[in-house]
Protein backbone atom coordinates (compact mmCIF):
# COMPACT_ATOMS: atom_id res chain seq x y z
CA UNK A 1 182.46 -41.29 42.70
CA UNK A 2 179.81 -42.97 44.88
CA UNK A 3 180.19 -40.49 47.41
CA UNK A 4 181.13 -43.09 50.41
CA UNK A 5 185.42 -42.38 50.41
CA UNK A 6 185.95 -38.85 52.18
CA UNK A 7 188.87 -38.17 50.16
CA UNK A 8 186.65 -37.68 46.80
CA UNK A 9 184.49 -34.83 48.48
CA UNK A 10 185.84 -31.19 48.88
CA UNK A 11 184.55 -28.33 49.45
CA UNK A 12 183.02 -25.92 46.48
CA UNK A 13 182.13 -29.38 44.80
CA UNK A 14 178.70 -29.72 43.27
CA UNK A 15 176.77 -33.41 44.50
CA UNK A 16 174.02 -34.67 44.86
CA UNK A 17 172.65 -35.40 48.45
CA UNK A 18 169.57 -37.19 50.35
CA UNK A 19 167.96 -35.32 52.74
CA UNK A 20 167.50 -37.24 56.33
CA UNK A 21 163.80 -36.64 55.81
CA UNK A 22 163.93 -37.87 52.29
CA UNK A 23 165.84 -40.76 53.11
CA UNK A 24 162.37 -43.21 52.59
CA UNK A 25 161.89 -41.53 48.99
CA UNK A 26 165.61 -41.19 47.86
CA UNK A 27 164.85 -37.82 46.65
CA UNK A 28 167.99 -36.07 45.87
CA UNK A 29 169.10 -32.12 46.46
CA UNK A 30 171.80 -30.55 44.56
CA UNK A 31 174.32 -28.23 46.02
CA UNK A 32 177.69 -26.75 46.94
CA UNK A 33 179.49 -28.47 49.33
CA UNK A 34 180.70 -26.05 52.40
CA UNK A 35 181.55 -28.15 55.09
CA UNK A 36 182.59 -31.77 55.51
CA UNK A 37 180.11 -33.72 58.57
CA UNK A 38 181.72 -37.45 58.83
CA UNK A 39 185.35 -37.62 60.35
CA UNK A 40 185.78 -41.48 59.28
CA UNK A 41 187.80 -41.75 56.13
CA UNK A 42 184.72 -43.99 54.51
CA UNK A 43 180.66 -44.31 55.35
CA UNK A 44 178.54 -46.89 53.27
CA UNK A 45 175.91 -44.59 53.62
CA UNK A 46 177.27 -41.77 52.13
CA UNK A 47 179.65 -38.58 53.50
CA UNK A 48 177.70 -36.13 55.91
CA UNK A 49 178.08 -33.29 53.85
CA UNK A 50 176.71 -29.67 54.84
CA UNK A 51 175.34 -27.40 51.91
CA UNK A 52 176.33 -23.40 50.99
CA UNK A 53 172.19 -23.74 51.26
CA UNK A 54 172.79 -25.11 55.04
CA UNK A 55 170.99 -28.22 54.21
CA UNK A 56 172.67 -31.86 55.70
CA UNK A 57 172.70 -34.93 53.72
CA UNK A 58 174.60 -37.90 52.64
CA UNK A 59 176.63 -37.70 49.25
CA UNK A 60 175.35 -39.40 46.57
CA UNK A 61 177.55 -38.52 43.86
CA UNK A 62 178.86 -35.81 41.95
CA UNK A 63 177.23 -33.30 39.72
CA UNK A 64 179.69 -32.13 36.28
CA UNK A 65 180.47 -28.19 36.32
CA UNK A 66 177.63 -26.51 34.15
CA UNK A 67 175.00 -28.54 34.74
């Protein structure tokens, strides 16, 4: 999963995200996702995806359970 196909990304997954503001250093975040952003089926960019944390970001793929 390269985190661009909304149908991959539901909520209570764990991904990895960029930040807007870290969009220059492609730092990533990890979290839970709790709400869906993007309404368009795909984004090459990444899904908007809001955090359990509240943080907004673009999916960047998907972290495995236990990690």
């Amino acid at each position: 999963m390269d985190g661009t196909k909304r149908s991959d990304i539901k909520p209570g997954m764990k991904v990895v995200i960029v930040l807007k503001k870290d969009q220059r250093t492609g730092k990533l975040t990890e979290g839970v996702v709790k709400d869906i952003l993007t309404k368009s089926p795909n984004h090459p960019h990444g899904i908007k995806v809001r955090l359990e944390s509240g943080e907004v970001g673009r999916v960047k793929g998907q972290r495995a359970r236990g990690i």
